[in-house]
Structures are given as structure tokens and as C-alpha cells.
PDB file of N, CA and C in Angstrom:
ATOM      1  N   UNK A   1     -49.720  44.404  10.290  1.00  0.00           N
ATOM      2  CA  UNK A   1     -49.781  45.738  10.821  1.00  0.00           C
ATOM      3  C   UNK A   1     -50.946  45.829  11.793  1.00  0.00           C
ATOM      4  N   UNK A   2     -50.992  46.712  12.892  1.00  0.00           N
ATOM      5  CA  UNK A   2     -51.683  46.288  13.929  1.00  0.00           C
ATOM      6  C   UNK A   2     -52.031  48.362  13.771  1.00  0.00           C
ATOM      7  N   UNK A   3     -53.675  48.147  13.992  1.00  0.00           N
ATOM      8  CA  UNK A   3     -54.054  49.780  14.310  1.00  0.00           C
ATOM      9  C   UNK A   3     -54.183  49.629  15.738  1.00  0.00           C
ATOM     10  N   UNK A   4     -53.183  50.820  16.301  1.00  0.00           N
ATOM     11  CA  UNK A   4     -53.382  50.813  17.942  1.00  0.00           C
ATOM     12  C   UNK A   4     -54.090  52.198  18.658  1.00  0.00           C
ATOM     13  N   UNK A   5     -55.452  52.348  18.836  1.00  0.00           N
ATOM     14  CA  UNK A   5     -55.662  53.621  19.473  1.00  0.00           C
ATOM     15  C   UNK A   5     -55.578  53.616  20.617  1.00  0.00           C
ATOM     16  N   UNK A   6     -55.028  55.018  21.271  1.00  0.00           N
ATOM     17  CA  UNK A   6     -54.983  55.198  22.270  1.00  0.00           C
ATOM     18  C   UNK A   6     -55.799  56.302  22.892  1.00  0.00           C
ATOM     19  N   UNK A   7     -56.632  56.569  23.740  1.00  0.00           N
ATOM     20  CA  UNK A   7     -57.416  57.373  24.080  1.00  0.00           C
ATOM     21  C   UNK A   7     -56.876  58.196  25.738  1.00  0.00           C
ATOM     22  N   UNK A   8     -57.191  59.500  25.838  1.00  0.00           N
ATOM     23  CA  UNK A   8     -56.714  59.935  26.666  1.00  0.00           C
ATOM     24  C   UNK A   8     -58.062  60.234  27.171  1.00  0.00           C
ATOM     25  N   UNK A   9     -58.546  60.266  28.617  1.00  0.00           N
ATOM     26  CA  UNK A   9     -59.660  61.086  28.718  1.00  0.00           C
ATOM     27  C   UNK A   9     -58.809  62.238  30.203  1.00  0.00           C
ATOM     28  N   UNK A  10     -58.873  63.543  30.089  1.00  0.00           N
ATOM     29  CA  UNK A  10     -58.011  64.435  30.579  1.00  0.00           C
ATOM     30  C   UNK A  10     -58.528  64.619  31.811  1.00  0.00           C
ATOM     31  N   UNK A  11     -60.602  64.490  31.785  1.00  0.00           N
ATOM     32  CA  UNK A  11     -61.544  64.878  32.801  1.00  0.00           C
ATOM     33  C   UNK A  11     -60.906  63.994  33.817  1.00  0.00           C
ATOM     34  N   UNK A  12     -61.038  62.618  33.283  1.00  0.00           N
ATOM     35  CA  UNK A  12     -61.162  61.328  34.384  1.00  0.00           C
ATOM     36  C   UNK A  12     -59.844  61.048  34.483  1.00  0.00           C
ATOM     37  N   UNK A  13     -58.854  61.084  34.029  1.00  0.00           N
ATOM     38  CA  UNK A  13     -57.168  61.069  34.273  1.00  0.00           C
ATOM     39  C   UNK A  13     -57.466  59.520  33.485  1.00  0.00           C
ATOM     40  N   UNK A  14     -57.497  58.949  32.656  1.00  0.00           N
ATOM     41  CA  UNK A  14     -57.434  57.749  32.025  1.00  0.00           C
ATOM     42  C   UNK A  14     -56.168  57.905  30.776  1.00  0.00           C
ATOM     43  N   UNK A  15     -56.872  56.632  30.776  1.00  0.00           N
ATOM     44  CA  UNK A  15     -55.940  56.363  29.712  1.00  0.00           C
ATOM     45  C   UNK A  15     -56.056  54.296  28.960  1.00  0.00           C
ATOM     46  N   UNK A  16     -56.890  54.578  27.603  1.00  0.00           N
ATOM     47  CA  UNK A  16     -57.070  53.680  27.349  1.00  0.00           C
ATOM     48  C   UNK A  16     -56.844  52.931  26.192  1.00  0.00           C
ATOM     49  N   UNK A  17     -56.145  51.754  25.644  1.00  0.00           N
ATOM     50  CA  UNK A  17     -55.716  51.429  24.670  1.00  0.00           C
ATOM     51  C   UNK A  17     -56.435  50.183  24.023  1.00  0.00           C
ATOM     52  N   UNK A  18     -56.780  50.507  22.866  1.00  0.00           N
ATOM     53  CA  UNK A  18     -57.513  49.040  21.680  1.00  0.00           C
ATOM     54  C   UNK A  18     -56.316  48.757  20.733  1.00  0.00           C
ATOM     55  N   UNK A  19     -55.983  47.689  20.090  1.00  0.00           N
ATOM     56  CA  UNK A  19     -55.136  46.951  19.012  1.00  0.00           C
ATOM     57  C   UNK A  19     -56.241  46.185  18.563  1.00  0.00           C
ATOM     58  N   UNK A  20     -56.335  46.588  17.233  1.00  0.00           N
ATOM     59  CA  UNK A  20     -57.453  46.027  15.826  1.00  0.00           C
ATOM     60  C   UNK A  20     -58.560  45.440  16.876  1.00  0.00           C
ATOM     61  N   UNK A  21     -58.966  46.607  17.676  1.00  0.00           N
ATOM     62  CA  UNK A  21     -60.179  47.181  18.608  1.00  0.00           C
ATOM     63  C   UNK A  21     -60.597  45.987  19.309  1.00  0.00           C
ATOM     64  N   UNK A  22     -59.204  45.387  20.162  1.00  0.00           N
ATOM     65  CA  UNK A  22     -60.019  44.772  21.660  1.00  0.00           C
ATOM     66  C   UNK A  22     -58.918  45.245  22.536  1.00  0.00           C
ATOM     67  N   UNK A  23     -59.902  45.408  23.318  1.00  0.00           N
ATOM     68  CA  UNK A  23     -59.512  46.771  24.222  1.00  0.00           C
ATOM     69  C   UNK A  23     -57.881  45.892  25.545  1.00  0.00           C
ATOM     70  N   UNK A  24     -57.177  46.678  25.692  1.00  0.00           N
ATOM     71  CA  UNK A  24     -56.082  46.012  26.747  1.00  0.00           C
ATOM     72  C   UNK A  24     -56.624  46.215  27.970  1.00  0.00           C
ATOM     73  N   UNK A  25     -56.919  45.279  28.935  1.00  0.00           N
ATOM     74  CA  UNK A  25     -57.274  45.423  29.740  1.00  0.00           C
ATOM     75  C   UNK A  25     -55.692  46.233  31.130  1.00  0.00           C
ATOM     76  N   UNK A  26     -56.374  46.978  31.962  1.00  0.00           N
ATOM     77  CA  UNK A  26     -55.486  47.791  33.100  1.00  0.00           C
ATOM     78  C   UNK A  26     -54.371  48.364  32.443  1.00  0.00           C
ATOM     79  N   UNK A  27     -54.371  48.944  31.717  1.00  0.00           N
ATOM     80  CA  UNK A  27     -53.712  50.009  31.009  1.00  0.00           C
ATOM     81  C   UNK A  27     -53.263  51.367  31.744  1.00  0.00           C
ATOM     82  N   UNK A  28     -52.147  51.546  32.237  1.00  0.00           N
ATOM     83  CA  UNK A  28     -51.377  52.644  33.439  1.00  0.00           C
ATOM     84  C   UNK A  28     -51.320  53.758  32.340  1.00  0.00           C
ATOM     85  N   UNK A  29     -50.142  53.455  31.157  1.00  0.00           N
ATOM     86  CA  UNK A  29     -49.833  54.390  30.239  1.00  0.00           C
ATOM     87  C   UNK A  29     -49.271  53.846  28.727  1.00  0.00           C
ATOM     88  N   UNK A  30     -48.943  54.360  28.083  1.00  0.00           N
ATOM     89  CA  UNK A  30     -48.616  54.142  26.542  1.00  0.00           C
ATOM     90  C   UNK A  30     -47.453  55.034  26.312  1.00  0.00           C
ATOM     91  N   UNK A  31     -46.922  54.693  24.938  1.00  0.00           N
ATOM     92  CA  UNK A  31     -46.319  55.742  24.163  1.00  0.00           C
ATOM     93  C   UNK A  31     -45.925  55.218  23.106  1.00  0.00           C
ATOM     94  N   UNK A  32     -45.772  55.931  22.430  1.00  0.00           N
ATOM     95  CA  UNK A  32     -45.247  55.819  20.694  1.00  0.00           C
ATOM     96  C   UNK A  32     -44.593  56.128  20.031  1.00  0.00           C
ATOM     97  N   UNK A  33     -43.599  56.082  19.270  1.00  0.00           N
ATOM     98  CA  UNK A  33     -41.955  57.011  18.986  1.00  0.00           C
ATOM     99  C   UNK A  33     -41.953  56.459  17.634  1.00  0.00           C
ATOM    100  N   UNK A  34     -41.375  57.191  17.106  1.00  0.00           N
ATOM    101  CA  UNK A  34     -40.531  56.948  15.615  1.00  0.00           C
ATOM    102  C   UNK A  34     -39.330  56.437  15.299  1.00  0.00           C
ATOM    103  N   UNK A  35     -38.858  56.054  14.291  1.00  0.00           N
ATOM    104  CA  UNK A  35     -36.936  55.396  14.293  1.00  0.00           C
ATOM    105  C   UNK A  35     -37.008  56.205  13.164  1.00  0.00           C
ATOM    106  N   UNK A  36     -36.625  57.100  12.826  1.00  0.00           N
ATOM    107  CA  UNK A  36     -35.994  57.140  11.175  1.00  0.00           C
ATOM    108  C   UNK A  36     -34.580  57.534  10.783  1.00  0.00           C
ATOM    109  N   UNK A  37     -34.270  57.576   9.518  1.00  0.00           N
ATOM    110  CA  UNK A  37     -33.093  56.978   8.975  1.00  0.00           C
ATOM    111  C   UNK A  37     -32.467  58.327   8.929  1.00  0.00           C
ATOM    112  N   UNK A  38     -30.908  58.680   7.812  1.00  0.00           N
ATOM    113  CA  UNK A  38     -30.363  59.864   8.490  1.00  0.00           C
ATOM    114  C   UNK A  38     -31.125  60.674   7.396  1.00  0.00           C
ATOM    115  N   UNK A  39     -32.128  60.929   6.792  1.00  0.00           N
ATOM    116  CA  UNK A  39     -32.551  61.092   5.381  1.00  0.00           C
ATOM    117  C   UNK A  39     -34.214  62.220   6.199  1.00  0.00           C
ATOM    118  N   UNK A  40     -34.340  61.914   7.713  1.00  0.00           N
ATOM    119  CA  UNK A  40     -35.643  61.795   8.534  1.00  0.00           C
ATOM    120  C   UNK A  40     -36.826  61.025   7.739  1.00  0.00           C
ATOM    121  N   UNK A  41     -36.712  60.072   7.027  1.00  0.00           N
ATOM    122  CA  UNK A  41     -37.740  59.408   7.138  1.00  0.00           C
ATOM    123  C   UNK A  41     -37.855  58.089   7.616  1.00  0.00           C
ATOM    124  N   UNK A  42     -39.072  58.106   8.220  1.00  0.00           N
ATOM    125  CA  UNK A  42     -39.583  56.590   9.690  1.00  0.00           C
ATOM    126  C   UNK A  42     -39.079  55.612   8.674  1.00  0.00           C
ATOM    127  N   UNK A  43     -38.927  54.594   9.494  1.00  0.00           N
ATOM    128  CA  UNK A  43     -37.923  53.440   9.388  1.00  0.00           C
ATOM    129  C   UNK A  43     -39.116  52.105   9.893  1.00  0.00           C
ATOM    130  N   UNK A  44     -39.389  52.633  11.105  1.00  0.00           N
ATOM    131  CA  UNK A  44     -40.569  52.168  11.970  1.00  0.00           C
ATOM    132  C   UNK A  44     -41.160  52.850  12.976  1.00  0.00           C
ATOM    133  N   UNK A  45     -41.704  52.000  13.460  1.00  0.00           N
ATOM    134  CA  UNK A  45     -42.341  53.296  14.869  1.00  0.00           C
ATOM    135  C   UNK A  45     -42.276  51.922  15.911  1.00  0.00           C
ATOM    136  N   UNK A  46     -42.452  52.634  16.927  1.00  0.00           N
ATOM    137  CA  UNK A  46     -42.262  52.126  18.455  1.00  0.00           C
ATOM    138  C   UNK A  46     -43.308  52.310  19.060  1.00  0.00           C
ATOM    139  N   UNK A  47     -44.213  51.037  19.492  1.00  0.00           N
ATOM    140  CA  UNK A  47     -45.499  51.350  20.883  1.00  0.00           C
ATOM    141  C   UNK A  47     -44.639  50.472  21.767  1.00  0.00           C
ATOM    142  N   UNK A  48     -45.413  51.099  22.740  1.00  0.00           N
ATOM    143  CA  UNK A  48     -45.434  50.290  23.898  1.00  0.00           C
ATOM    144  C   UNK A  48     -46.849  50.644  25.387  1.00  0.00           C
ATOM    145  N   UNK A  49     -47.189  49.651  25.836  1.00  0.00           N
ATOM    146  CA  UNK A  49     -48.505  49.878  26.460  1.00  0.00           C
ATOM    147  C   UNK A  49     -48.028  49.677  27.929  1.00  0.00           C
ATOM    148  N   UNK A  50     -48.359  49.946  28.709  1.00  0.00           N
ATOM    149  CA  UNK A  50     -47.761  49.632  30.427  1.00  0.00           C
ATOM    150  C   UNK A  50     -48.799  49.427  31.132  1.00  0.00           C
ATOM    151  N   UNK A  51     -49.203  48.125  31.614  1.00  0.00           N
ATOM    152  CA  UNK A  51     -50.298  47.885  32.041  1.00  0.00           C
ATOM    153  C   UNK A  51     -50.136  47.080  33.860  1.00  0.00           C
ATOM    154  N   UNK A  52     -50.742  47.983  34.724  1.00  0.00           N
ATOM    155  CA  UNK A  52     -50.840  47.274  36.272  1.00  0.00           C
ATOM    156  C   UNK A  52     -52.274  46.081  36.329  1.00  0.00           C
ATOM    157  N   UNK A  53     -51.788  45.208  37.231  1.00  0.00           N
ATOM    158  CA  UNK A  53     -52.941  44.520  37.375  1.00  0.00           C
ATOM    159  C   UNK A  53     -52.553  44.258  39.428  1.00  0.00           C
ATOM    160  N   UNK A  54     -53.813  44.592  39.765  1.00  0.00           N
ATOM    161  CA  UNK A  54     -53.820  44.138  41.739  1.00  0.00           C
ATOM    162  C   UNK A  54     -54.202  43.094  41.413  1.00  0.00           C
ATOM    163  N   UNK A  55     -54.167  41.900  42.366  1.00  0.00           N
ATOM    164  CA  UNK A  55     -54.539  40.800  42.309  1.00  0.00           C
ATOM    165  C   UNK A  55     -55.210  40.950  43.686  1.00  0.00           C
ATOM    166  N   UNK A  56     -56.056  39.636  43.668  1.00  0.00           N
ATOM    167  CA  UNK A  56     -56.765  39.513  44.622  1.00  0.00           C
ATOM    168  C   UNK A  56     -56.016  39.780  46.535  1.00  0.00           C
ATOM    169  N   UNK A  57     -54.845  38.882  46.611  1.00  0.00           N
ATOM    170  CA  UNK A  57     -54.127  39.486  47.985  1.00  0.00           C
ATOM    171  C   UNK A  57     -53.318  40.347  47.945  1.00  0.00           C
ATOM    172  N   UNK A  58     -53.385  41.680  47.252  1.00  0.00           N
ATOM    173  CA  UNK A  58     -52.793  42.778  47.350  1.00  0.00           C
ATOM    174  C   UNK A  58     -51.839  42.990  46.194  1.00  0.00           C
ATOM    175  N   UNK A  59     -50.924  41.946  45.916  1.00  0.00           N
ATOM    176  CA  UNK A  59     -50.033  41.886  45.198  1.00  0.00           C
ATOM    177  C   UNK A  59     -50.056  42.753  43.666  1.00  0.00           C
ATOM    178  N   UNK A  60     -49.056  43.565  43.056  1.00  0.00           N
ATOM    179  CA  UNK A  60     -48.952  44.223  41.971  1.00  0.00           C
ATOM    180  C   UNK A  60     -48.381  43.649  41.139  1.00  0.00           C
ATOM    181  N   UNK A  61     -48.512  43.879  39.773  1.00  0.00           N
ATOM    182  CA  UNK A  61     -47.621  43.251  38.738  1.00  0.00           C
ATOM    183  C   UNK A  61     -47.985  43.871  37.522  1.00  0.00           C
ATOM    184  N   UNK A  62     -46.237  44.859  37.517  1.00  0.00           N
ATOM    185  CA  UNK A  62     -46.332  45.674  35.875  1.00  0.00           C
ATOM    186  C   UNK A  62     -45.762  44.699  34.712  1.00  0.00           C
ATOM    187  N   UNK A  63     -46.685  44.958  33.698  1.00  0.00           N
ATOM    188  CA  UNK A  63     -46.408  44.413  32.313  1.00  0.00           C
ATOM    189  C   UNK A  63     -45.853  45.100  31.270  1.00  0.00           C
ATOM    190  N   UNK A  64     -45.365  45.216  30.985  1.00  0.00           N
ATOM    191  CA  UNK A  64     -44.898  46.060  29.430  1.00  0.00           C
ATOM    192  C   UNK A  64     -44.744  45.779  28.795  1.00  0.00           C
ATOM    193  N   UNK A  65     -45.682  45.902  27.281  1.00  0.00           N
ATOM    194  CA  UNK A  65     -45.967  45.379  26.144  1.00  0.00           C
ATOM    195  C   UNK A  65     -45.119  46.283  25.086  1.00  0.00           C
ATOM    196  N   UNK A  66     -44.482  45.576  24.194  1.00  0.00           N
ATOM    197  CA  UNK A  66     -43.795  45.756  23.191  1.00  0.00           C
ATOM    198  C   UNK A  66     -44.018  45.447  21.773  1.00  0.00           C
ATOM    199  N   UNK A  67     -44.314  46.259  20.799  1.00  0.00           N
ATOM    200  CA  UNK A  67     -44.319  45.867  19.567  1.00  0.00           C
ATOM    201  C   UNK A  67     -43.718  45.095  19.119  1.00  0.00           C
ATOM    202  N   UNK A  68     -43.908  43.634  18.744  1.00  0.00           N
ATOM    203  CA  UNK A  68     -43.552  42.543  18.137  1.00  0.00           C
ATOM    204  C   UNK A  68     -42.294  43.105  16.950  1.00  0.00           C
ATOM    205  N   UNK A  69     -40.806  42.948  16.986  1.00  0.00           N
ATOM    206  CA  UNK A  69     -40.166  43.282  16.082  1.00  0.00           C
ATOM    207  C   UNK A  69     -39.316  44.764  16.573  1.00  0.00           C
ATOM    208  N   UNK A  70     -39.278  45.171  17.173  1.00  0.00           N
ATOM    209  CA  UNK A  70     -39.143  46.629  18.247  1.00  0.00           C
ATOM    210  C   UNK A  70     -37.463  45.838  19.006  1.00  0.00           C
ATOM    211  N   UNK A  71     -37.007  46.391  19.182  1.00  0.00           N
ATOM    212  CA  UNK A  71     -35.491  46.368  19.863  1.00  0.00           C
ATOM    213  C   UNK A  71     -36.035  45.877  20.934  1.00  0.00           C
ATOM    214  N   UNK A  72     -37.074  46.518  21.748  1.00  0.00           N
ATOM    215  CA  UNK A  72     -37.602  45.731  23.145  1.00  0.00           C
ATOM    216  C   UNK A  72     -38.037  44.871  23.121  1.00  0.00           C
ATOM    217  N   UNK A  73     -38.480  43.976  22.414  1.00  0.00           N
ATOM    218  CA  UNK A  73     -39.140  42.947  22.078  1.00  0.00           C
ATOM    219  C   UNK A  73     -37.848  42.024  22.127  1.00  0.00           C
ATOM    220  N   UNK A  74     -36.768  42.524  20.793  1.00  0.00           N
ATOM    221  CA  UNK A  74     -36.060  41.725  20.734  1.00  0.00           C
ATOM    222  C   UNK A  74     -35.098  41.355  21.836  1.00  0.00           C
ATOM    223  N   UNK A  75     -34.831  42.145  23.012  1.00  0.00           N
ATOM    224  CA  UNK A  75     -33.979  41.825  23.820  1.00  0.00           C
ATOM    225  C   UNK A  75     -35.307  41.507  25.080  1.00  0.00           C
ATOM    226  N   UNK A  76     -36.538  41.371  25.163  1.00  0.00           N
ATOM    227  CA  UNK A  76     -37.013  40.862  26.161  1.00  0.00           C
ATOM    228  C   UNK A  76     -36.884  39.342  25.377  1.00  0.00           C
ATOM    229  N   UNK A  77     -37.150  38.878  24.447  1.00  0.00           N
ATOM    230  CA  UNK A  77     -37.290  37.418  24.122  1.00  0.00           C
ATOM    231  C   UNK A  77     -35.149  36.803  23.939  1.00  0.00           C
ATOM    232  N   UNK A  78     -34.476  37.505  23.585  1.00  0.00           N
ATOM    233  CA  UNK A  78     -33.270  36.518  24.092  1.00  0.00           C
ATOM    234  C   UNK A  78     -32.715  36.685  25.397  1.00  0.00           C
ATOM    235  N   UNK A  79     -33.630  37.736  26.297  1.00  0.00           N
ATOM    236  CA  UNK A  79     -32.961  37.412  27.786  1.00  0.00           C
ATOM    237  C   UNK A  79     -33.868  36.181  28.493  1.00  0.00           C
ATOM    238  N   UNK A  80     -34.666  35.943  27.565  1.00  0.00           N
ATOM    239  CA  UNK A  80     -34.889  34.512  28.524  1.00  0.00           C
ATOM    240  C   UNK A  80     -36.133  34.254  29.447  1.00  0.00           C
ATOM    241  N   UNK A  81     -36.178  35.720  29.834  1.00  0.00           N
ATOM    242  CA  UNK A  81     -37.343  35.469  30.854  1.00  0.00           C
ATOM    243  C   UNK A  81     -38.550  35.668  30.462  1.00  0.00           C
ATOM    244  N   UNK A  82     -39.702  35.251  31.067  1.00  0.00           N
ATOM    245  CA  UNK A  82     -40.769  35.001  30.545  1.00  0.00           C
ATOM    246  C   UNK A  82     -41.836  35.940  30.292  1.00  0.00           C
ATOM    247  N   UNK A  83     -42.325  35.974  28.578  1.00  0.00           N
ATOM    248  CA  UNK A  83     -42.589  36.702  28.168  1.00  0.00           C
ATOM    249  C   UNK A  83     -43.872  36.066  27.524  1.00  0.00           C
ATOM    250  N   UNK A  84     -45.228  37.343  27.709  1.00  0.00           N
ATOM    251  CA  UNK A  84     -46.588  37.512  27.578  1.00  0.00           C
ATOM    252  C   UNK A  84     -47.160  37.576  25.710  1.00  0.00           C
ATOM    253  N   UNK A  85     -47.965  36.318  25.563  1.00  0.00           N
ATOM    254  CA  UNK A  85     -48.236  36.903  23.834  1.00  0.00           C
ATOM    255  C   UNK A  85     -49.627  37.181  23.828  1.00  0.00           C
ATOM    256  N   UNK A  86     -50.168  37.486  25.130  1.00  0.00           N
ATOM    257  CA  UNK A  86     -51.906  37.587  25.637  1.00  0.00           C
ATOM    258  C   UNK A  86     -52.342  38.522  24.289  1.00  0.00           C
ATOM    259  N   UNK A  87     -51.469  40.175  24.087  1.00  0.00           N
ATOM    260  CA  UNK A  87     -51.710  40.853  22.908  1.00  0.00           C
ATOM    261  C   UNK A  87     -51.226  40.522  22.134  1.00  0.00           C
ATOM    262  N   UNK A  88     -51.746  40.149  21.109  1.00  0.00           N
ATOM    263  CA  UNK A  88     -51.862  40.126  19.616  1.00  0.00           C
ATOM    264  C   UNK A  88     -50.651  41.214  18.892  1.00  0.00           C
ATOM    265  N   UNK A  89     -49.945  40.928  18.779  1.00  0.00           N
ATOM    266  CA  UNK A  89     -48.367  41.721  17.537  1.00  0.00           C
ATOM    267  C   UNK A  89     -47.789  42.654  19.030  1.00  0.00           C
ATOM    268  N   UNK A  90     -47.572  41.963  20.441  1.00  0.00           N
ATOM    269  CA  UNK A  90     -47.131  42.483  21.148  1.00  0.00           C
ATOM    270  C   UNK A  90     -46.223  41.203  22.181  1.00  0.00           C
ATOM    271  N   UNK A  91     -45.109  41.836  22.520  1.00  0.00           N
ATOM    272  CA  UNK A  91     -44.645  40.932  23.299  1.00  0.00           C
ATOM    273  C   UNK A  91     -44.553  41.654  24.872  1.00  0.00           C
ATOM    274  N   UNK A  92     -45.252  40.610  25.985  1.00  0.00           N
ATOM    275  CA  UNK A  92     -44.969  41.730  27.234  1.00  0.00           C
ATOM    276  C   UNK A  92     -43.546  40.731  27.856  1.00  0.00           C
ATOM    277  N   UNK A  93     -43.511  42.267  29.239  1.00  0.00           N
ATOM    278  CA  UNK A  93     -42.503  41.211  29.932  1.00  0.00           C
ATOM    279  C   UNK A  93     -42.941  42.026  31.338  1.00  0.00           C
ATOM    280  N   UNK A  94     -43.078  41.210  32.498  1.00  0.00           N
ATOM    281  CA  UNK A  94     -43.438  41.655  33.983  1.00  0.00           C
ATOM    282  C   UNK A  94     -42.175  42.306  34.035  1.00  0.00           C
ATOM    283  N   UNK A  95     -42.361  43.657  34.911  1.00  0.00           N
ATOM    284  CA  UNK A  95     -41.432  44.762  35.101  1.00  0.00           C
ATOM    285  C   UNK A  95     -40.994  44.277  36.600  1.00  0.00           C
ATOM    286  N   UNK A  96     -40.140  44.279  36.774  1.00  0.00           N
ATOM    287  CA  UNK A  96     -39.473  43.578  38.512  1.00  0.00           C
ATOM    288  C   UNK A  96     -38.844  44.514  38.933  1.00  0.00           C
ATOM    289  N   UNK A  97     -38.325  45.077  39.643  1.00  0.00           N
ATOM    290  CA  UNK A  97     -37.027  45.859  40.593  1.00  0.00           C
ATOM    291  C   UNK A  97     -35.978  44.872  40.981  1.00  0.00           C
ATOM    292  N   UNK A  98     -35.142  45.614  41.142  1.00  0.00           N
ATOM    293  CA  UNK A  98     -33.981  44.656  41.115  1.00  0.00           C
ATOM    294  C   UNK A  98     -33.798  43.990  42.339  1.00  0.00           C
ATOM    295  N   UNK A  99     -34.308  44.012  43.350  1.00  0.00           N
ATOM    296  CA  UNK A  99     -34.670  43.303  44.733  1.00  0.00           C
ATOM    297  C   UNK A  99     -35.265  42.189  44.036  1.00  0.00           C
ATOM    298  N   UNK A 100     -36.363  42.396  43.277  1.00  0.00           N
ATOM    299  CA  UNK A 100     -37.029  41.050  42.938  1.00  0.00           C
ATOM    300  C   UNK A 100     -36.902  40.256  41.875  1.00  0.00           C
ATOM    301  N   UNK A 101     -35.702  40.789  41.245  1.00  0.00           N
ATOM    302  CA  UNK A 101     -35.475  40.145  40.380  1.00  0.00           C
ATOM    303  C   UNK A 101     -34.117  39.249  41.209  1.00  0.00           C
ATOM    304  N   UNK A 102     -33.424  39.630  42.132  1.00  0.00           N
ATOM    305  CA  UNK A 102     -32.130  39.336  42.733  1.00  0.00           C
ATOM    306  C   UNK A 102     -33.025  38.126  43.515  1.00  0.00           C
ATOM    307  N   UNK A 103     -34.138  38.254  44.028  1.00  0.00           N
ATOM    308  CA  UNK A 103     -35.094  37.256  44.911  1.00  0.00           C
ATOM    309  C   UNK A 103     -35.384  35.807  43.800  1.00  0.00           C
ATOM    310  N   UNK A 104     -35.625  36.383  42.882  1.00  0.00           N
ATOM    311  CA  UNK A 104     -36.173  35.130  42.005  1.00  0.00           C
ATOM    312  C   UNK A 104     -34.908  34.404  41.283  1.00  0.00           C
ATOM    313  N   UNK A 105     -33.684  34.825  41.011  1.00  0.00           N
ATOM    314  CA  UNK A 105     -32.600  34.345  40.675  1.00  0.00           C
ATOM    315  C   UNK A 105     -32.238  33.587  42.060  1.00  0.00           C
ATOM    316  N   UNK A 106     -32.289  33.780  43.168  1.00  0.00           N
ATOM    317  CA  UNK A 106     -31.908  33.706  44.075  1.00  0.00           C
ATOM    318  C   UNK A 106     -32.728  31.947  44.315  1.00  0.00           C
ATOM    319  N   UNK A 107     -33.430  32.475  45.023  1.00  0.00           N
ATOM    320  CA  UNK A 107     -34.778  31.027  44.544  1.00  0.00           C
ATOM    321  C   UNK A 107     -34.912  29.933  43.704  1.00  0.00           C
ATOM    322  N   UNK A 108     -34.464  30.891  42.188  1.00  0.00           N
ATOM    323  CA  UNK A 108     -33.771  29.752  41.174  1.00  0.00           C
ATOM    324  C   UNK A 108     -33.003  28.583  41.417  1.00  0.00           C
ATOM    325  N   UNK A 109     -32.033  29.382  41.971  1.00  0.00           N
ATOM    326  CA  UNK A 109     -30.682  28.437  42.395  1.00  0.00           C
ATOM    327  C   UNK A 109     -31.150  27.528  43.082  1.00  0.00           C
ATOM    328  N   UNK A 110     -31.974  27.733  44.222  1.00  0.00           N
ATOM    329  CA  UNK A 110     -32.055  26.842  45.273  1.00  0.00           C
ATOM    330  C   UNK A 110     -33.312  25.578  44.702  1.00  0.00           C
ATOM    331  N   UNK A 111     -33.328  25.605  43.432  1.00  0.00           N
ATOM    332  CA  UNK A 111     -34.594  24.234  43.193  1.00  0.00           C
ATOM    333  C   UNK A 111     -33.281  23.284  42.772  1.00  0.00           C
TER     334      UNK A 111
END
């Protein structure tokens, strides 16, 4: 079980997230949801963290981290593509648009 805080600061427009308190680095946004059964009681709960990083020549790249065991998790790890275990009881996966995802399939082919 993983304690995940999330901190809002409203002044500075932030938004910052720790898991068993080391901090995620470039953290955009979060959220957290419930599953429960037809009875309403939780089943599990759902995080997920959304984190940008700039790189040095301009370039962007969104991550989205998934609770290890989470439906998103489970369908980012049997589609195959490559997926982040940097956090601890989280699985990420780089967020693409479909231009760039059509670019890198594309590219694929041609090795």
C-alpha cells in the first residue's frame, strides 16, 4: 500500500505529489477516484499523477502514472509500449497524440 499526498497550493497555482514521501518530480496534475461494488462500498481506489518534463531542446513529454494493479496499468503493460517503473507502486506510460504515435509506428516499420 502506497500513502500518496497530494498538495494543492491555490496562491501559486501548483500542484504537488509525494508516494511514501519522495516527492514526483514535474507534476502538471493528479486525481483519485473510487471503484465500488453494487453494495457502495470501495473495491479500490484509482490515482493517477500527470507529469510534463521540457527537455533541454525544447522538446515535451507527458507521462502518466498509474497505480500499479488499476485497469490503466493493466492495459498500458499488455499494449506493449513502453512503460516507466521510475515510481515506486506506479506504472507510467508517455502520452503521444495520434500524429506521433502514427510517426513512431511508422518509423518502426522502416528498421
Amino acid at each position: 500500500m502506497a500513502s500518496v499526498v497530494i498538495t494543492v497550493d491555490t496562491e501559486n497555482k501548483t500542484v504537488a505529489v509525494s508516494i511514501d514521501g519522495m516527492s514526483v518530480p514535474d507534476v502538471e496534475d493528479a486525481s483519485v477516484y473510487t471503484y465500488r461494488d453494487s453494495d457502495g462500498n470501495v473495491k479500490s481506489l484509482g490515482v493517477s499523477v500527470y507529469t510534463v518534463n521540457k527537455s533541454e531542446n525544447g522538446v515535451t513529454k507527458r507521462v502518466s502514472y498509474y497505480a500499479e494493479g488499476s485497469e490503466q496499468a493493466k492495459k498500458a503493460i499488455a499494449s506493449g509500449v513502453t512503460v516507466y517503473n521510475d515510481v515506486k507502486g506506479f506504472v507510467g506510460i508517455e502520452d503521444q497524440t495520434q500524429a506521433a504515435q502514427d510517426i513512431d509506428e511508422f518509423l518502426s516499420a522502416k528498421k
